[in-house]
Protein backbone atom coordinates (compact mmCIF):
# COMPACT_ATOMS: atom_id res chain seq x y z
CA UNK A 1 -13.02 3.17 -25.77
CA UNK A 2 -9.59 2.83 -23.66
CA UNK A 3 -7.82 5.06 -26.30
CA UNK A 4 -10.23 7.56 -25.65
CA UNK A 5 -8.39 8.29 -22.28
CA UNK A 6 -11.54 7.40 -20.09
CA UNK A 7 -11.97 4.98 -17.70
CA UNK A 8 -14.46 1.93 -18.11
CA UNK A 9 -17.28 1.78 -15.44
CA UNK A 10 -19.26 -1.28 -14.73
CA UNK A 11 -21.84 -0.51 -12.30
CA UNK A 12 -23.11 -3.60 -10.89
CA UNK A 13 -25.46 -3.82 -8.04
CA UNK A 14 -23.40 -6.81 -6.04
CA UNK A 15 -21.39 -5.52 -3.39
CA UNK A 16 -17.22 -5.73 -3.63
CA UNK A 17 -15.56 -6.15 -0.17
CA UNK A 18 -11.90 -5.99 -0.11
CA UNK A 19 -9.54 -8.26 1.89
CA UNK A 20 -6.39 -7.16 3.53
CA UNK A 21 -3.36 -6.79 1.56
CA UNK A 22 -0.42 -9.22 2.24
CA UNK A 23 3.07 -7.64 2.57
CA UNK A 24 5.21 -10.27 0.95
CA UNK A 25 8.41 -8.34 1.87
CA UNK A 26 10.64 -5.19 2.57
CA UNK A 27 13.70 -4.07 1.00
CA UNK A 28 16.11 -1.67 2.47
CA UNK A 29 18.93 -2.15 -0.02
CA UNK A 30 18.83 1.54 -0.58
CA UNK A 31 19.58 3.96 2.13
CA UNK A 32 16.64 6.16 3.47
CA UNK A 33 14.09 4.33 1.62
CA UNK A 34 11.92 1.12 1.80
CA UNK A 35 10.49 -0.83 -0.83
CA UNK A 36 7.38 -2.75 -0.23
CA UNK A 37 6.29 -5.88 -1.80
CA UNK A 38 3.06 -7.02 -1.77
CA UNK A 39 0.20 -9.29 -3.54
CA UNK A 40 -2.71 -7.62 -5.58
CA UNK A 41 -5.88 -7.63 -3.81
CA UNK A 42 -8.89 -8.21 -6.24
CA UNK A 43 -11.02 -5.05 -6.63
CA UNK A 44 -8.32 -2.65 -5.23
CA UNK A 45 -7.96 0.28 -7.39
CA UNK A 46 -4.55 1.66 -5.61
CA UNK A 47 -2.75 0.84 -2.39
CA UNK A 48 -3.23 3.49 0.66
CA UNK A 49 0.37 2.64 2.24
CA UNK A 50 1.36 4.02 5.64
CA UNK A 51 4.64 3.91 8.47
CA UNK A 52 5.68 4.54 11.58
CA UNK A 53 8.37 4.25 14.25
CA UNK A 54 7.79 2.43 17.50
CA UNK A 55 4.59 3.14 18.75
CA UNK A 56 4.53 6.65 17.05
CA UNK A 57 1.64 7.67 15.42
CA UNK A 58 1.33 6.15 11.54
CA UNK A 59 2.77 8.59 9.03
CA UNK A 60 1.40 8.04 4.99
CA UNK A 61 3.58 7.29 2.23
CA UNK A 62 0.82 8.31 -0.25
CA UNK A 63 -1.74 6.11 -2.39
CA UNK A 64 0.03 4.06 -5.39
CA UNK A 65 -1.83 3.36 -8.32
CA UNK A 66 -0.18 -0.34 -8.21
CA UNK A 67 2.06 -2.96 -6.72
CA UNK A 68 4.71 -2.27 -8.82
CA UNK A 69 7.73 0.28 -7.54
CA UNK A 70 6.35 1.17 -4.19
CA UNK A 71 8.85 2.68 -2.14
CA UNK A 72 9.13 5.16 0.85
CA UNK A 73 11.49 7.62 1.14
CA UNK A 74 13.36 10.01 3.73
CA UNK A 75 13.60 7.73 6.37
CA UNK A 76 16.35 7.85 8.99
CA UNK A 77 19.04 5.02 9.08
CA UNK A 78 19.40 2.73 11.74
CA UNK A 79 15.37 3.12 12.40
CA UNK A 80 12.92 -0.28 12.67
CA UNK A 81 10.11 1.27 10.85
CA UNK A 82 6.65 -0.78 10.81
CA UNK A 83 4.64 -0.93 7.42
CA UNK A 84 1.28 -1.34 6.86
CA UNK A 85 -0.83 -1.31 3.59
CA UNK A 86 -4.67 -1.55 2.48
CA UNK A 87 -6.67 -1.32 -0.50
CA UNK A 88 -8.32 1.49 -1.93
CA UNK A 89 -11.72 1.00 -3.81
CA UNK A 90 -14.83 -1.28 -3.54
CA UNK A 91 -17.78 -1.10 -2.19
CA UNK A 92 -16.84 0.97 0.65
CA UNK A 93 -13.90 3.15 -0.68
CA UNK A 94 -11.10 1.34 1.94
CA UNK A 95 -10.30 -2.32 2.85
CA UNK A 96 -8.66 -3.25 5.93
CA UNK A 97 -5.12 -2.64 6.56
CA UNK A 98 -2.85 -5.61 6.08
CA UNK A 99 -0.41 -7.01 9.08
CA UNK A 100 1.74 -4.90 9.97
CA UNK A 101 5.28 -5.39 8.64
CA UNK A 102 9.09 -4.13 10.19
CA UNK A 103 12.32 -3.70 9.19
CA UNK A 104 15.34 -1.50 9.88
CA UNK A 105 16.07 1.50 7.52
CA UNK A 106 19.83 1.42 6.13
């Protein structure tokens, strides 16, 4: 079945609820981008990650299919940018959004 290039689909009648992600860490090592670390949240089929500046309005950074290699790009240097991160999937198609998470863009 999982060489056959479909996904397996368990329907099940007992609701999934999603908890917020938790951002375990930033990385600006690399100028103009930020990698974000966080833990896997049980149920979450992908990661709905978003930014912003200040108070500005939150910007997305896309939807990652994983944990793994998460990074946002063309961001200015010397900018704090704040992070924030929630699950995609469930019962009711988005979790909530994790803390929100800052650091300064090299």
């Amino acid at each position: 079945m999982l060489l056959s290039g479909y996904d397996v689909v368990v329907y099940s009648r007992s609701k999934i609820t999603l908890v917020a992600p938790l951002i375990t860490g930033l990385d600006n090592s690399m100028t103009t981008q930020l990698g974000v670390y966080l833990q896997a949240v049980a149920g979450a089929k992908a990661y709905h990650v978003q930014y912003c500046t200040g108070t500005g309005a939150w910007l997305d950074a896309g939807i990652w299919p994983n944990t793994k290699s998460i990074v946002i790009t063309g961001l200015l240097p010397g900018t704090l940018y704040g992070v924030r991160v929630r699950g995609v999937g469930g019962s009711e198609q988005y979790g909530p959004w994790s803390a929100t998470v800052s650091l300064m863009c090299t």
